[in-house]
Structures are given as C-alpha cells and as structure tokens.
Protein backbone atom coordinates (compact mmCIF):
# COMPACT_ATOMS: atom_id res chain seq x y z
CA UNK A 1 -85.49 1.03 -7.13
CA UNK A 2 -86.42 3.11 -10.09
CA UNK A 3 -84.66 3.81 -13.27
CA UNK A 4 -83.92 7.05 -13.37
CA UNK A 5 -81.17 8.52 -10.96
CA UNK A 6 -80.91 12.18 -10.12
CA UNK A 7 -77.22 12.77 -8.89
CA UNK A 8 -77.30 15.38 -5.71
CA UNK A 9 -73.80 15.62 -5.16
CA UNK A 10 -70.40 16.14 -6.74
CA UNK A 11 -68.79 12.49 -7.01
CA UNK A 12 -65.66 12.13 -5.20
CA UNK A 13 -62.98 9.41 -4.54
CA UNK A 14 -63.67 8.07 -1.06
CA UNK A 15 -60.21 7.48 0.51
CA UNK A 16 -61.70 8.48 4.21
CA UNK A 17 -64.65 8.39 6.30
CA UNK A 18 -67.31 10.37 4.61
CA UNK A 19 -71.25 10.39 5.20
CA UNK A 20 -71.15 12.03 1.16
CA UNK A 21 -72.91 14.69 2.13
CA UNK A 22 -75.65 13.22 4.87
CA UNK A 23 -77.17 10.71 2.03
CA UNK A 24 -79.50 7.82 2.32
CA UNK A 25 -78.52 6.49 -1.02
CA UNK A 26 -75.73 6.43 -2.35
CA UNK A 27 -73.37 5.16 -5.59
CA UNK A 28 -70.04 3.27 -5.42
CA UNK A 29 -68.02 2.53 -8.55
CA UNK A 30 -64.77 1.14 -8.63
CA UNK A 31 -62.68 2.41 -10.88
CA UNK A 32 -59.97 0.34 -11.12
CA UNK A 33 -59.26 -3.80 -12.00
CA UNK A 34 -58.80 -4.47 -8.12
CA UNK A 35 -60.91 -5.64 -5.24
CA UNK A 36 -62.05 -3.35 -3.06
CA UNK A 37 -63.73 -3.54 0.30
CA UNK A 38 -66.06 -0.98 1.42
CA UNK A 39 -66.86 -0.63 5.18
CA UNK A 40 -69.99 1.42 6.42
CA UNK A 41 -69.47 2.88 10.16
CA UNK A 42 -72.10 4.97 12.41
CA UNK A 43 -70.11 8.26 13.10
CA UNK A 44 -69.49 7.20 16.04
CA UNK A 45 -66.45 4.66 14.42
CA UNK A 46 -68.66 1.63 15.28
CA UNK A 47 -69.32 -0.78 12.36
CA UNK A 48 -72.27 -1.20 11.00
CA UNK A 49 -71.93 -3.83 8.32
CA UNK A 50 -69.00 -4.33 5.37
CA UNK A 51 -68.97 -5.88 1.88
CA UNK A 52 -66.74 -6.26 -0.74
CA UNK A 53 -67.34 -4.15 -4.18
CA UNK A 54 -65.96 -6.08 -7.11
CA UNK A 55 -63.54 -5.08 -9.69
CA UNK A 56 -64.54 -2.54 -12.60
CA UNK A 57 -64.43 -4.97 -14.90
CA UNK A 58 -66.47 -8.18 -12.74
CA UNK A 59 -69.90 -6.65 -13.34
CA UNK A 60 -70.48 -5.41 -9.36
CA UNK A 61 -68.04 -2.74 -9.56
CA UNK A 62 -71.09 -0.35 -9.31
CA UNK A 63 -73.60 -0.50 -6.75
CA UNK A 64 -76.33 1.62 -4.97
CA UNK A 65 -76.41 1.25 -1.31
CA UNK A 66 -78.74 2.47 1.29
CA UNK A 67 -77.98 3.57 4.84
CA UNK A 68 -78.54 6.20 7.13
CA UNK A 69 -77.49 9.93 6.39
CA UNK A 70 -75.03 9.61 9.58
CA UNK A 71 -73.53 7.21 8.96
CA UNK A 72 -70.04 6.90 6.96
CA UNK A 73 -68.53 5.35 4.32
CA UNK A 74 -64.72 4.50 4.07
CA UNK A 75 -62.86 2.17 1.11
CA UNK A 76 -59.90 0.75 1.11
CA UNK A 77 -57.47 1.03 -2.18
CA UNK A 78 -58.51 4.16 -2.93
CA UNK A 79 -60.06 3.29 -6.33
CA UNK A 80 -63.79 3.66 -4.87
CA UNK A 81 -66.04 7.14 -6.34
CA UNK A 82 -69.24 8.07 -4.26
CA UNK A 83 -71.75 10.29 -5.04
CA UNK A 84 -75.33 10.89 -3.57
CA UNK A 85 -78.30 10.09 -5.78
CA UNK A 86 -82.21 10.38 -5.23
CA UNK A 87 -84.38 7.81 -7.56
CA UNK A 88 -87.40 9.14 -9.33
C-alpha cells in the first residue's frame, strides 16, 4: 500500500457491528495495553474471517485491513478505534 493515507471518515470506537461507513479499507488501533480480537462478519451475521489485534504497546496494535464495503466489523474489549482511509 502507499504511504500516504487520506482519512474519509470520523474515527470512532467500534464496540458493535459497523461496516464504518461502507469502506474497503479500513484502520484499527488499539488503544489500550490489552488484547483484543477483532471479528469481520458479512451483514448477514455470517463470519467471514477473525484475527487478533495486539496490544498498543506490542507493535500490531495498528493495522490496515481490507474487506468488502458490506461487510462489518465488531471488537471485543471495547478499546478498538476505526476509521475509513483511501491510500494515495
């Protein structure tokens, strides 16, 4: 991906299913010293695929994912920010 990000969105905590506002790319950052897992669903509730985004502090407490604009994120511990980005 490229360097420069260009944010589309407001950033908001994700504490329920959200497709943050129909994006294809999106940023995650932890914001707190805990573990969070992250779980991507089709709007349907079905899921699509889950990880685990590592404390603020670990190094992979901020990540870009990809996915499609209906599907929907959801984190548990609500510590987890998303915003939608474009890269340029």
């Amino acid at each position: 991906m490229a360097d420069t990000v260009k944010f589309l969105a407001q950033e908001a905590t994700l504490t329920t299913a959200s497709n943050c506002n129909s994006a294809s790319v999106v940023r995650l950052v932890n914001t707190d010293n805990t573990t969070v897992s992250t779980i991507t669903q089709k709007n349907g509730g079905a899921t699509v695929a889950t990880f685990t985004l590592g404390t603020r502090d670990s190094g992979y407490g901020n990540v870009y994912i990809m996915k499609a604009p209906a599907h929907t994120l959801e984190a548990s511990g609500g510590t987890v920010k998303a915003v939608s980005v474009g890269f340029y």
